[in-house]
Each structure stands twice: as C-alpha cells, then as structure tokens.
N, C-alpha and C. Protein backbone atom coordinates (compact mmCIF):
# COMPACT_ATOMS: atom_id res chain seq x y z
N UNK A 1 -25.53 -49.06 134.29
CA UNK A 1 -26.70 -48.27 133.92
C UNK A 1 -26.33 -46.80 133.73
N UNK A 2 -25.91 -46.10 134.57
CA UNK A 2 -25.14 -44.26 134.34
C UNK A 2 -24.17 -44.55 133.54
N UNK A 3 -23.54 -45.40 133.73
CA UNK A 3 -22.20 -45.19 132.98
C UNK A 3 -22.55 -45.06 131.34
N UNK A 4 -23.79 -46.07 130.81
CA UNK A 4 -24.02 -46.32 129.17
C UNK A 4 -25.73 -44.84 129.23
N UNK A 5 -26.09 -44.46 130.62
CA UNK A 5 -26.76 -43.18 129.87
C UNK A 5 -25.84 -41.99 130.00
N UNK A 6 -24.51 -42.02 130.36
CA UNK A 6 -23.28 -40.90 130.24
C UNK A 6 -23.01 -40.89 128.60
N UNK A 7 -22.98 -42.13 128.06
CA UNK A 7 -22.50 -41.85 126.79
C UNK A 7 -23.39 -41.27 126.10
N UNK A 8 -24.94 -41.76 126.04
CA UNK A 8 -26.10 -41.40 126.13
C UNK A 8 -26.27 -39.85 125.91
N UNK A 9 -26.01 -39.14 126.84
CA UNK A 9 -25.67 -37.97 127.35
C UNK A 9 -24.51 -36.96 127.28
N UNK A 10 -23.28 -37.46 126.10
CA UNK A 10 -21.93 -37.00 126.71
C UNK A 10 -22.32 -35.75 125.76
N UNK A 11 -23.10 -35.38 124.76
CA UNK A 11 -23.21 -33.88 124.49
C UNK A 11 -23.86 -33.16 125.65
N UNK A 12 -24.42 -33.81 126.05
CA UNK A 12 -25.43 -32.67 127.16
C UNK A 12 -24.51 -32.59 128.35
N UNK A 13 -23.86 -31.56 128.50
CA UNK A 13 -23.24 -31.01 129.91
C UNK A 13 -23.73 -31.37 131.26
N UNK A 14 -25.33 -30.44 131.22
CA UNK A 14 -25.26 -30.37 132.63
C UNK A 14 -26.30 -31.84 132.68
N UNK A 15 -26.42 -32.68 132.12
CA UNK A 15 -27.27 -34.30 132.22
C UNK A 15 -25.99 -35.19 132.99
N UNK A 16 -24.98 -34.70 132.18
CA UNK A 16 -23.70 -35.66 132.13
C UNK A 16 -23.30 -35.63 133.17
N UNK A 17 -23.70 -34.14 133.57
CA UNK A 17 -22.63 -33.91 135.72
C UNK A 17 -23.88 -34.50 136.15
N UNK A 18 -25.02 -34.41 136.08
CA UNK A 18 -26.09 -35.20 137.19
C UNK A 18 -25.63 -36.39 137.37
N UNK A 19 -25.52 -37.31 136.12
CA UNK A 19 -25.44 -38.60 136.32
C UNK A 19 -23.92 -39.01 136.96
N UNK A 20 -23.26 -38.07 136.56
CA UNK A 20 -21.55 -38.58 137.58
C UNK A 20 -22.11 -38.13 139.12
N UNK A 21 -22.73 -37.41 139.21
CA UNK A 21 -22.93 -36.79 140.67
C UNK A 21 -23.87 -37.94 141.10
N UNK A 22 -24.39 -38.72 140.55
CA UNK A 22 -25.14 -39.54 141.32
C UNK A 22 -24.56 -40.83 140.97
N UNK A 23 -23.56 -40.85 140.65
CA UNK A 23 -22.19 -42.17 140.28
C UNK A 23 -21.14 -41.77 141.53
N UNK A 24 -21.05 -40.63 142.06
CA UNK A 24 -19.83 -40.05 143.19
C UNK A 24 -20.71 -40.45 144.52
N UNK A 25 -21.85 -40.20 143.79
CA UNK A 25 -22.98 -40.38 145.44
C UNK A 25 -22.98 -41.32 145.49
N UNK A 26 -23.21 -42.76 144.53
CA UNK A 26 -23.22 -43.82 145.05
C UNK A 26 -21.97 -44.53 145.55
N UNK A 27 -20.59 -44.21 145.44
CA UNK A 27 -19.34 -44.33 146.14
C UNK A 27 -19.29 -43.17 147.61
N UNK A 28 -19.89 -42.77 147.74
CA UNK A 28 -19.64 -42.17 149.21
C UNK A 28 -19.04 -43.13 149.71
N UNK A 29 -19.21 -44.29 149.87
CA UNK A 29 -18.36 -45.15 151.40
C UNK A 29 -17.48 -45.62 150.57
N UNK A 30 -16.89 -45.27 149.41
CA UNK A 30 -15.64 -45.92 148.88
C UNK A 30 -14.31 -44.36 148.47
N UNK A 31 -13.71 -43.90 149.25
CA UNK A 31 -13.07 -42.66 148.80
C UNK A 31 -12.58 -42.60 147.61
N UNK A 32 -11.85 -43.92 147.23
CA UNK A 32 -10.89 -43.56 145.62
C UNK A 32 -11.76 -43.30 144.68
N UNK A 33 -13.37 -44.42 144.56
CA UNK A 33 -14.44 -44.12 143.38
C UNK A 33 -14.99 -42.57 143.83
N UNK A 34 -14.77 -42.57 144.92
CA UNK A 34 -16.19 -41.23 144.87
C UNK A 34 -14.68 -40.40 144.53
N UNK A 35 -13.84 -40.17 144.87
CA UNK A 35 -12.68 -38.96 144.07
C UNK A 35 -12.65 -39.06 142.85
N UNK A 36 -12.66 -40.44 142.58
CA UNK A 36 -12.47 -40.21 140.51
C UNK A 36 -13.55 -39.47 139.67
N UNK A 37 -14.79 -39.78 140.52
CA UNK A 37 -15.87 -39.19 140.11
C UNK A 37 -16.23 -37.86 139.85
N UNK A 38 -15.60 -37.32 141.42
CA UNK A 38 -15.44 -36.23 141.38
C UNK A 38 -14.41 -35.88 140.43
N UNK A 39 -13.38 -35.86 140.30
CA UNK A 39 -11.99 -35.15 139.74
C UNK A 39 -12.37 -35.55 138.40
N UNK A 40 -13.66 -36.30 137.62
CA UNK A 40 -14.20 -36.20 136.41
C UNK A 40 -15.18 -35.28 136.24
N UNK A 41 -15.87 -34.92 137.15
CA UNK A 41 -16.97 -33.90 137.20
C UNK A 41 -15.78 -32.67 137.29
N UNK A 42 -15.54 -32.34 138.19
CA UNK A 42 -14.06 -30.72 137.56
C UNK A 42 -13.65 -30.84 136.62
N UNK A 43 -13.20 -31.61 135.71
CA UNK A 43 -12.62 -32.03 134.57
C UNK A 43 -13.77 -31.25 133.46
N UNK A 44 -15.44 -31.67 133.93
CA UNK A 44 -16.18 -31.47 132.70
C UNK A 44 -16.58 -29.98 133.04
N UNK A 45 -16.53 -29.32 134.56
CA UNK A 45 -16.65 -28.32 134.64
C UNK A 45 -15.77 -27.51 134.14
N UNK A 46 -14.62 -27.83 134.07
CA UNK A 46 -13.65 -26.41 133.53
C UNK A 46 -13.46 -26.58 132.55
N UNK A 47 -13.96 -27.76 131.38
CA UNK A 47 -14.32 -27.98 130.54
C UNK A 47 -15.07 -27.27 129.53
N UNK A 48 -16.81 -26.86 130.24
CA UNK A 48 -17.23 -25.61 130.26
C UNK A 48 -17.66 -24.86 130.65
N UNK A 49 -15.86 -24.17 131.37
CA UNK A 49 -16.01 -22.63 131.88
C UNK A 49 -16.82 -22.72 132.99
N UNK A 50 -16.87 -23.68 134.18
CA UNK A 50 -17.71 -23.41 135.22
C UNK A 50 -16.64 -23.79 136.32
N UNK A 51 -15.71 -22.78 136.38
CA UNK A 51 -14.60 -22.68 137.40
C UNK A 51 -15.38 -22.70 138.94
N UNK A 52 -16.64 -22.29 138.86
CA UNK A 52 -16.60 -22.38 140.71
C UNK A 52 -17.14 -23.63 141.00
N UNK A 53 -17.94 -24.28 140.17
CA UNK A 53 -19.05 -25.59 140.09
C UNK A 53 -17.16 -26.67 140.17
N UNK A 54 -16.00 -26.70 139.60
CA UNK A 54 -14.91 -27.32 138.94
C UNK A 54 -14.08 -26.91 140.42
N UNK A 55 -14.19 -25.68 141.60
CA UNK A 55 -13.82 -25.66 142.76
C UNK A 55 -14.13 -26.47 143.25
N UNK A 56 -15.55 -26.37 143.46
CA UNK A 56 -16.33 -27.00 144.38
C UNK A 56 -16.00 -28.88 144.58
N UNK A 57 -15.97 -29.28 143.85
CA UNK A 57 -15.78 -30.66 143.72
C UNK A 57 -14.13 -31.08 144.18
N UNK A 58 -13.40 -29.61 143.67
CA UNK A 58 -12.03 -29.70 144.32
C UNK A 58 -11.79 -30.02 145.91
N UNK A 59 -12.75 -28.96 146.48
CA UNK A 59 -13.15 -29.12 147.74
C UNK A 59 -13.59 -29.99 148.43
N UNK A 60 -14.75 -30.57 147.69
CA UNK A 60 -15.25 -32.47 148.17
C UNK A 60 -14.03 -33.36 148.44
N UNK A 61 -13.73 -33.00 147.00
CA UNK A 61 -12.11 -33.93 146.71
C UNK A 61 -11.04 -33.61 148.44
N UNK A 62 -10.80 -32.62 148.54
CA UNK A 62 -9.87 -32.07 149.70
C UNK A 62 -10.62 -32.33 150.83
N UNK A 63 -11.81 -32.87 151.44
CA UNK A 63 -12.44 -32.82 152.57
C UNK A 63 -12.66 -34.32 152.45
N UNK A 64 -12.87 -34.98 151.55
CA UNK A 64 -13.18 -36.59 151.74
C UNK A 64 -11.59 -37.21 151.76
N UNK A 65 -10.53 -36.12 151.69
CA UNK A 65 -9.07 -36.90 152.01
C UNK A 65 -8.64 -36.33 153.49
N UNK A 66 -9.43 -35.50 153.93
CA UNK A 66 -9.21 -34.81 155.15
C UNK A 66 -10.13 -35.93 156.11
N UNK A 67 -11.01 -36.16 155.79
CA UNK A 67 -11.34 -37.12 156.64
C UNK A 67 -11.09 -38.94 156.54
N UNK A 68 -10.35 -38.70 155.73
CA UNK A 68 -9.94 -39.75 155.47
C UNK A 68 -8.18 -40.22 156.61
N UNK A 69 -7.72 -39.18 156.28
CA UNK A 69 -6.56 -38.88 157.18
C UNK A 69 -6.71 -38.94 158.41
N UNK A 70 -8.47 -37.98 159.01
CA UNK A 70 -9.20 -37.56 160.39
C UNK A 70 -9.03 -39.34 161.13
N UNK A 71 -9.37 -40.09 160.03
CA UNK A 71 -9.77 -40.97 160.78
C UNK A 71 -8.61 -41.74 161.20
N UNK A 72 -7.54 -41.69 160.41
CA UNK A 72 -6.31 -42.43 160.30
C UNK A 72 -5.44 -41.70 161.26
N UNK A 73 -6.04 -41.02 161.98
CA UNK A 73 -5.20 -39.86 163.17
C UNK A 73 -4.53 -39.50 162.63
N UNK A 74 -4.12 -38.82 161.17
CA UNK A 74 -2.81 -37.99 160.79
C UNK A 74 -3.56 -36.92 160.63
N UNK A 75 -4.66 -36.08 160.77
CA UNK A 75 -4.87 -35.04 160.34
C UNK A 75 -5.86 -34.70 161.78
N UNK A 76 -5.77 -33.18 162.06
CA UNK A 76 -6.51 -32.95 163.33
C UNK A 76 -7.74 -33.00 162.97
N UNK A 77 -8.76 -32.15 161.93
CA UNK A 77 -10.22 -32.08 161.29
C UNK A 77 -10.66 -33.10 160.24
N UNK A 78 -11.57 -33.85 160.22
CA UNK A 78 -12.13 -34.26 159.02
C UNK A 78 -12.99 -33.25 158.27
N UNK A 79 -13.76 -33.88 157.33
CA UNK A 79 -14.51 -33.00 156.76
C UNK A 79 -15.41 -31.62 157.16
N UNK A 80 -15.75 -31.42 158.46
CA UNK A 80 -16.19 -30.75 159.30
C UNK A 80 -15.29 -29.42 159.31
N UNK A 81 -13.78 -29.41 158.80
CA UNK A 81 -13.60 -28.44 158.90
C UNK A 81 -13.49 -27.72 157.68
N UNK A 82 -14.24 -28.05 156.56
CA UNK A 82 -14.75 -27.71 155.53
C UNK A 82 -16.21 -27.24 155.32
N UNK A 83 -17.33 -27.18 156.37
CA UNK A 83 -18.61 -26.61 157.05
C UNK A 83 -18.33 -25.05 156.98
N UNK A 84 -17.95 -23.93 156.70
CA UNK A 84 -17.80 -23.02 156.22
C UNK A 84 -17.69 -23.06 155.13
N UNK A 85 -17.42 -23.82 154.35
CA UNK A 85 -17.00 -23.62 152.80
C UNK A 85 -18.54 -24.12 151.93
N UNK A 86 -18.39 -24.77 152.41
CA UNK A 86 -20.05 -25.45 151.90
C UNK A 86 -20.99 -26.74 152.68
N UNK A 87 -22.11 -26.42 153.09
CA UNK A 87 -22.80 -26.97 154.44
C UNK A 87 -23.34 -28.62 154.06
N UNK A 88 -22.85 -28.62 152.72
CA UNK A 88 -23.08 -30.38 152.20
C UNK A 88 -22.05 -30.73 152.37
N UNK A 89 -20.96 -30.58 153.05
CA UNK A 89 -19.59 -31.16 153.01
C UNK A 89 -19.59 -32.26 154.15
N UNK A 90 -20.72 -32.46 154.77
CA UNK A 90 -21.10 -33.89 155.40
C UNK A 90 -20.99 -35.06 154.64
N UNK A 91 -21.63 -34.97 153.26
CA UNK A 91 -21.56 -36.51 152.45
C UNK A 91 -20.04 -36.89 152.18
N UNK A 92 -19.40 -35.84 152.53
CA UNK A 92 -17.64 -36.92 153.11
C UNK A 92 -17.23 -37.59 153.86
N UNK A 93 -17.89 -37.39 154.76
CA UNK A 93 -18.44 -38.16 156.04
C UNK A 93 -18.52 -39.59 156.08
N UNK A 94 -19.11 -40.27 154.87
CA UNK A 94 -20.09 -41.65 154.83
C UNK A 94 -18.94 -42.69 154.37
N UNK A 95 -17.82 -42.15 154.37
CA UNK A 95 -16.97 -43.52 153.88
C UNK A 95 -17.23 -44.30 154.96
N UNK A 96 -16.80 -45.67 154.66
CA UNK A 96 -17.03 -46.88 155.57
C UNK A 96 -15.72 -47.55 155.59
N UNK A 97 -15.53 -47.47 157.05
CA UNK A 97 -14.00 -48.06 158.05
C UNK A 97 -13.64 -49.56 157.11
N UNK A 98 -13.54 -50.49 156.15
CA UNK A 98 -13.34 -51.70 155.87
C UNK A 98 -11.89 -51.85 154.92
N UNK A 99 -12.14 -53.14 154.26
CA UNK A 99 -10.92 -53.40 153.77
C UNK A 99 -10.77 -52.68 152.41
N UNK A 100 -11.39 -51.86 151.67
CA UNK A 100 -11.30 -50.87 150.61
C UNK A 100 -10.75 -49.72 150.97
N UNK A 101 -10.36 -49.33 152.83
CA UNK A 101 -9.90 -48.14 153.04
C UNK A 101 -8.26 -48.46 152.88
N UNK A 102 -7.86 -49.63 152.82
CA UNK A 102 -6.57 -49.98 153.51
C UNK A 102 -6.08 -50.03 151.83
N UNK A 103 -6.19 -49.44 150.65
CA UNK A 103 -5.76 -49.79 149.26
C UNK A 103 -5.68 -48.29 149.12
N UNK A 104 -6.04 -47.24 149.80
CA UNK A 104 -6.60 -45.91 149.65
C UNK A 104 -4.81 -45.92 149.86
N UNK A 105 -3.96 -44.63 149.32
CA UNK A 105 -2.72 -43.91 149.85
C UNK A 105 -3.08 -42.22 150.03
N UNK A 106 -3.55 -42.01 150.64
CA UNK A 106 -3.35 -40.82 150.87
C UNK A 106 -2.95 -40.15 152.37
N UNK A 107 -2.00 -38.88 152.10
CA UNK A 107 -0.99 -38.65 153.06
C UNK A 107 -1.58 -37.28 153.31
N UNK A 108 -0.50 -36.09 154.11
CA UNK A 108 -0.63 -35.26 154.42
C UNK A 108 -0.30 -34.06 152.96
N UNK A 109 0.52 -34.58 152.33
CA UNK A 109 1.05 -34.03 150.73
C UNK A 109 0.07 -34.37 150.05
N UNK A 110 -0.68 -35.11 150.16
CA UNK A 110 -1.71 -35.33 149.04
C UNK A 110 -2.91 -34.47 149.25
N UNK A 111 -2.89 -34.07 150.63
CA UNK A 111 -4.14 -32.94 150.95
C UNK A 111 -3.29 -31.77 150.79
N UNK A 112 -2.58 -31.41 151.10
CA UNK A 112 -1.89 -30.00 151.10
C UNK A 112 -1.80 -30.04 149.32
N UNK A 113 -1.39 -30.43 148.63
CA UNK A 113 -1.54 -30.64 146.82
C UNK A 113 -2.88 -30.10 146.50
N UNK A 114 -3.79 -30.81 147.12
CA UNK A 114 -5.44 -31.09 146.93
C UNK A 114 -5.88 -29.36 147.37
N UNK A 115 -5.45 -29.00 148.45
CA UNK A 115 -6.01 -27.86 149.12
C UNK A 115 -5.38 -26.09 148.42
N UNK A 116 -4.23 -27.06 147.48
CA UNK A 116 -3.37 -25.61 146.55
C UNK A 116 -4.53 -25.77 145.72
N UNK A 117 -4.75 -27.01 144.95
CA UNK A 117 -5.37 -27.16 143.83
C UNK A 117 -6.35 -26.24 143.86
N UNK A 118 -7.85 -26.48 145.32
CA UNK A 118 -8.45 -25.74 145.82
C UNK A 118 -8.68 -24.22 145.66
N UNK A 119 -7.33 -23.73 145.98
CA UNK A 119 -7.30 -22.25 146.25
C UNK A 119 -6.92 -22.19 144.68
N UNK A 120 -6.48 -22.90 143.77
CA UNK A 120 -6.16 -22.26 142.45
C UNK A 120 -7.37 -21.82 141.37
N UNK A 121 -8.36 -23.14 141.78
CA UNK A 121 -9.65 -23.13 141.21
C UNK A 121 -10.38 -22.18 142.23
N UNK A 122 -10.16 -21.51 142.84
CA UNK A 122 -11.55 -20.56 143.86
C UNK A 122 -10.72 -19.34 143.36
N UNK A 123 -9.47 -19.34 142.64
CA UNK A 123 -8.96 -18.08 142.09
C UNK A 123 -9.60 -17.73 140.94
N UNK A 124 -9.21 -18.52 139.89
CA UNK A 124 -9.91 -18.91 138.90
C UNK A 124 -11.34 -18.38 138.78
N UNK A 125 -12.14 -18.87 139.14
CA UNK A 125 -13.44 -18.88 139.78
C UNK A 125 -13.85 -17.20 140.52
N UNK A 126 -13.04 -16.87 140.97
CA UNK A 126 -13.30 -15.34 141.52
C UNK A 126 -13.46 -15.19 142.55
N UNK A 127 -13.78 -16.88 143.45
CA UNK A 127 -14.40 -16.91 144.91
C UNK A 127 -13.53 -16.53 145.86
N UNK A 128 -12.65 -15.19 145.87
CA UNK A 128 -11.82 -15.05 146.62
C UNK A 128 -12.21 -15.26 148.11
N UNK A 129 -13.48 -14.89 148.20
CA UNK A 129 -14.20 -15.15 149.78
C UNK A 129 -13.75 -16.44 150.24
N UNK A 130 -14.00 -17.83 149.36
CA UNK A 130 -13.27 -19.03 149.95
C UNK A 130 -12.10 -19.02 150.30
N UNK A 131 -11.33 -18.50 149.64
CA UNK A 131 -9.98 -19.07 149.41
C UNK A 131 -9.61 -18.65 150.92
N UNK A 132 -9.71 -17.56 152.10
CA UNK A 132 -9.31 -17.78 152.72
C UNK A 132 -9.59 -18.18 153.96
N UNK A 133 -10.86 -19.35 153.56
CA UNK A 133 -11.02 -20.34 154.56
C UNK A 133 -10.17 -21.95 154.19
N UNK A 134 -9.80 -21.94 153.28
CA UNK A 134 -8.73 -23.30 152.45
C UNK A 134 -7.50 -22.45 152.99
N UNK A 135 -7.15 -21.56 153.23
CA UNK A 135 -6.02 -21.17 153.33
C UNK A 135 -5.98 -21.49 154.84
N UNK A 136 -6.45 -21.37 155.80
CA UNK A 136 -6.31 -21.58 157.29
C UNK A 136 -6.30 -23.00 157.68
N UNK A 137 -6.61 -23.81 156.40
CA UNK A 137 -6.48 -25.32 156.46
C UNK A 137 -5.21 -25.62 155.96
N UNK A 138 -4.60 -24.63 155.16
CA UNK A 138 -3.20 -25.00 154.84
C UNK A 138 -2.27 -24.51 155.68
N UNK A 139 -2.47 -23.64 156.37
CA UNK A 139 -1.40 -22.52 157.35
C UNK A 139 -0.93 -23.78 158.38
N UNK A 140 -1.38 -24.30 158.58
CA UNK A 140 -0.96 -25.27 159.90
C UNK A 140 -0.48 -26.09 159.81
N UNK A 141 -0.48 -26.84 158.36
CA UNK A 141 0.44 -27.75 157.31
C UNK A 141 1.98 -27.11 157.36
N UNK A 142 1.95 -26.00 157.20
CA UNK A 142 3.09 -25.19 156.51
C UNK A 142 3.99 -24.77 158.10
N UNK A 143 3.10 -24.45 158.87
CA UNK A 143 4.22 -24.40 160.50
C UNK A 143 4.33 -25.49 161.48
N UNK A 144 3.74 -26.64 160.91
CA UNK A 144 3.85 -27.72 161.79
C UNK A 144 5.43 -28.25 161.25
N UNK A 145 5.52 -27.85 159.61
CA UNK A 145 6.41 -28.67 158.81
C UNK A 145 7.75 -27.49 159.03
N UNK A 146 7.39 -26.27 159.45
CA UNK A 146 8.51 -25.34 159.74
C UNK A 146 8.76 -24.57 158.26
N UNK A 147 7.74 -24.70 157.44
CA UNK A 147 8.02 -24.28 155.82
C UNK A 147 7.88 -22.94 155.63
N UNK A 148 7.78 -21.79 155.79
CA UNK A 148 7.89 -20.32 155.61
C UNK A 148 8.00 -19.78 154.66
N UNK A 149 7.94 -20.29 154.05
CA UNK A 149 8.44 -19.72 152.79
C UNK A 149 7.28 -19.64 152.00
C-alpha cells in the first residue's frame, strides 16, 4: 500500500518522506527494514538540500545500532544515549529480541562509521551544537581501541 502511493507521490518531496517515515515506523521492531528506510529518507533529504532533516535520520540510523549492540552487551548505552540529541530517539527502542535480530551484522565499526557519518551531516547542516554530543559517543570508541590519532 505506501510503497505503490510512494510512486504515487515520488514528485512530491515532503508526501514521499511521510510515507517512508511511516514505512520506518512500521519496522521499528525489525532494525535492518527500519535502517533502509531510514538511510532512504537521508538519501531524499540531501537530495533536497535538507542536510539537518538527512542528519537527523543519520542519528536514528546510529542510535537504533547503538541499541542494538546495548542489547548484545558490546556497547555500554543504547539509544538513550542519544536523548540529548533528539527526545524521540526512544522509537529505537522498540526492536524486538527474536529470530530477525540474529541476521542483523552490526559491530562496533559499523556504529563508529555511522556516528562519523553523523557528525559529517550535522557539519553539513550547520548543527555544530550536535556534533559535540556524537562526538562524546565516539571519544570512548577511540580510547578504549588506544586510537589517538
């Protein structure tokens, strides 16, 4: 049904992000669909020129793999430690523990990737104010691993 009113819709911009945003919402408890969703919605944002709206989803993206990790005990914070950045960063939250999590690969490099990406788009974007709350999520990546540089 979204998917054939997307085509429906693929001139109209901001119709086109509603209906992926409520295609990402309905994968909340599945991480890989609700990321593709997302990382198609940034795609249409920087698309056009809406670098902070094209962050933002970067960020979803980086907090639904943070808690994804949270839960897998490789990462100390789940999404929660993305609650400064933006106070909806709960609906990362809703994945569901089953056998769709165990097909998921994501590591500690795949968030630290995710969380550059982050700070590249909040550059971009102008939101320098974010960037150095993504940055205190990366600092601890970088001296746990002994990287200094």
């Amino acid at each position: 049904m979204a998917t054939a009113q997307m085509k429906e819709h693929e001139k109209d911009p901001e119709m086109l992000i509603d209906l992926q945003y409520s295609l990402a919402k309905s994968y909340a408890s599945t991480p890989e669909l609700r990321k593709t969703w997302l990382d198609s919605m940034a795609k249409i944002h920087i698309k056009n020129g809406d670098f902070s709206e094209a962050a933002m989803c970067y960020v979803h993206v980086a907090a639904l793999v943070a808690e994804f990790l949270h839960r897998k005990k490789l990462f100390p914070s789940g999404c929660s430690a993305f609650k400064k950045i933006t106070p909806n960063i709960d609906e990362e939250g809703a994945m569901k523990e089953d056998a769709g999590m165990m097909d998921v690969h994501y590591s500690e490099e795949v968030l630290l990737e995710l969380l550059e990406q982050c700070v590249d788009g909040l550059w971009k974007a102008e939101r320098y104010e974010v960037i150095s709350e993504i940055s205190k999520l990366i600092i601890p990546i970088y001296e746990k691993r002994r990287e200094f540089e």
